[in-house]
Protein backbone atom coordinates (compact mmCIF):
# COMPACT_ATOMS: atom_id res chain seq x y z
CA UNK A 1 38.88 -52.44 167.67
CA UNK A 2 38.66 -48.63 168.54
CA UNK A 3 42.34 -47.11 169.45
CA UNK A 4 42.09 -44.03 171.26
CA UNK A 5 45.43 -41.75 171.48
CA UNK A 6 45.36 -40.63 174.90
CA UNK A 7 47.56 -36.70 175.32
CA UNK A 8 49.96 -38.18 177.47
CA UNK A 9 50.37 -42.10 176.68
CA UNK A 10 50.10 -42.26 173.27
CA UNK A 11 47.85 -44.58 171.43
CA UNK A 12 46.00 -47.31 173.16
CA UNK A 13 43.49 -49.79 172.99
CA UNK A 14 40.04 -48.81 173.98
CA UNK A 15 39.91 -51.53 177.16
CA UNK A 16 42.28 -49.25 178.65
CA UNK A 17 39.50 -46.47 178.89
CA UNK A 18 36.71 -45.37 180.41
CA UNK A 19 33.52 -43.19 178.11
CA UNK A 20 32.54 -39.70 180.48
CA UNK A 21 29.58 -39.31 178.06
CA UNK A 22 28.97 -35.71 175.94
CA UNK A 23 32.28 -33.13 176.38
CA UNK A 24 31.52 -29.46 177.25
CA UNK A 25 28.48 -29.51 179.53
CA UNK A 26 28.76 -26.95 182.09
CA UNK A 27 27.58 -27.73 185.70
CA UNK A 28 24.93 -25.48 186.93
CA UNK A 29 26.15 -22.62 188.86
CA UNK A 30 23.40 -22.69 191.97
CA UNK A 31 21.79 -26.50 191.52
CA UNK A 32 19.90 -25.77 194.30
CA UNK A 33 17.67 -22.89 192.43
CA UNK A 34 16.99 -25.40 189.67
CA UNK A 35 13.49 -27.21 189.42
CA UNK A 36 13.30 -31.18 188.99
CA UNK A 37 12.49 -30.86 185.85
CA UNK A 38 15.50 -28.69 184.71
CA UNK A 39 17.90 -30.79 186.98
CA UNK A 40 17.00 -33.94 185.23
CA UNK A 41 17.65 -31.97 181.75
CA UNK A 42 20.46 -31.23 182.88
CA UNK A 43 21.46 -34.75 184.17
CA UNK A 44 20.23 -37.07 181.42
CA UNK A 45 19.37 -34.87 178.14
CA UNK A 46 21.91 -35.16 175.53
CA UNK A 47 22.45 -34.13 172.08
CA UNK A 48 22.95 -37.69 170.92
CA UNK A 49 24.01 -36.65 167.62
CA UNK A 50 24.87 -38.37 164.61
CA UNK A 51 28.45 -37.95 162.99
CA UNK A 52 31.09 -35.66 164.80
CA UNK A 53 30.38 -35.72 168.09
CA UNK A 54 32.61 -34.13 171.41
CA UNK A 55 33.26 -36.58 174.63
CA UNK A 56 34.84 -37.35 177.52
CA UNK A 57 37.57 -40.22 178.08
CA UNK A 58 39.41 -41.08 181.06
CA UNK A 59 42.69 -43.15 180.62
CA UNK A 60 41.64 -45.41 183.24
CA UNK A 61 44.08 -48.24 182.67
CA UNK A 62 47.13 -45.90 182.34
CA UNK A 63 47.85 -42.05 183.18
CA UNK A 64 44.07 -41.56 184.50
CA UNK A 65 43.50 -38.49 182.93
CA UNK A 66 40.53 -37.20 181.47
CA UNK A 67 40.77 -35.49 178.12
CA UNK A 68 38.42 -35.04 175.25
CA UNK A 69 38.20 -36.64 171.85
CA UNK A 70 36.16 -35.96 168.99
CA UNK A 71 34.45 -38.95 167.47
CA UNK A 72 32.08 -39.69 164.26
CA UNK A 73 29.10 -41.84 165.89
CA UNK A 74 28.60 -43.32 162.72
CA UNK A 75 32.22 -44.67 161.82
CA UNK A 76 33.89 -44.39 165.06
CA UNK A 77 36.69 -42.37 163.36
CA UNK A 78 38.01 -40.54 165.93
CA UNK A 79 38.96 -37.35 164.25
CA UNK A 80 40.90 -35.12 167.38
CA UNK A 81 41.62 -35.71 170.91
CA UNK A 82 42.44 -32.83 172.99
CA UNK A 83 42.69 -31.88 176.62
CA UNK A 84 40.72 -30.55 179.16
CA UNK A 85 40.26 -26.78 179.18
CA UNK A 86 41.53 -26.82 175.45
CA UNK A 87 39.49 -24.98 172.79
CA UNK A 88 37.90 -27.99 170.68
CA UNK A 89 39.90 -27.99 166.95
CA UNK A 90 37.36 -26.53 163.89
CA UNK A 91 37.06 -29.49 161.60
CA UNK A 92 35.02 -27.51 159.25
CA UNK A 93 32.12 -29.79 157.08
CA UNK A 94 33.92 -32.73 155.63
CA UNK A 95 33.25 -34.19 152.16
CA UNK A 96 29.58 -35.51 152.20
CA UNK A 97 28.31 -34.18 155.16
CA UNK A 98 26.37 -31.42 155.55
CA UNK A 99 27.07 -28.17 156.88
């Protein structure tokens, strides 16, 4: 069982969320001037990577806020949760991973 610790409510089971998908992706400014092939980039490409890894949560079940949490794809540690429009925390390389 993942527990996520929302900002605002404190720790909470993960049935009480919702996954946004990959944190920090900006919208385009004029999606009108983009081609199809750079709008679906921009809507389905990820970085999908493995280890620490920045996303979006919504409290769903509780406040309904979104915030941000940083989570190891491999473990599922989640190693920081932060809000929206917060500067992401530096975790720096951890013992065994790479840099």
């Amino acid at each position: 069982m993942l527990y996520i610790d929302c900002p605002w409510c404190g720790k909470r089971n993960e049935t009480e969320f919702h996954y946004g998908g990959e944190a920090h992706i900006a919208r385009p400014e004029d999606p009108s001037a983009l081609s199809d092939e750079q709008w679906a980039d921009f809507l389905f490409m990820r970085k999908n990577l493995k280890g620490p890894y920045a996303e979006r949560w919504c409290h769903s079940n509780g406040c309904r806020r979104w915030f941000n949490v940083i989570r190891n794809t491999v473990s599922h540690e989640i190693l920081a949760v932060y809000k929206m429009g917060e500067t992401p925390p530096d975790l720096g390389p951890k013992k065994g991973e790479g840099v």
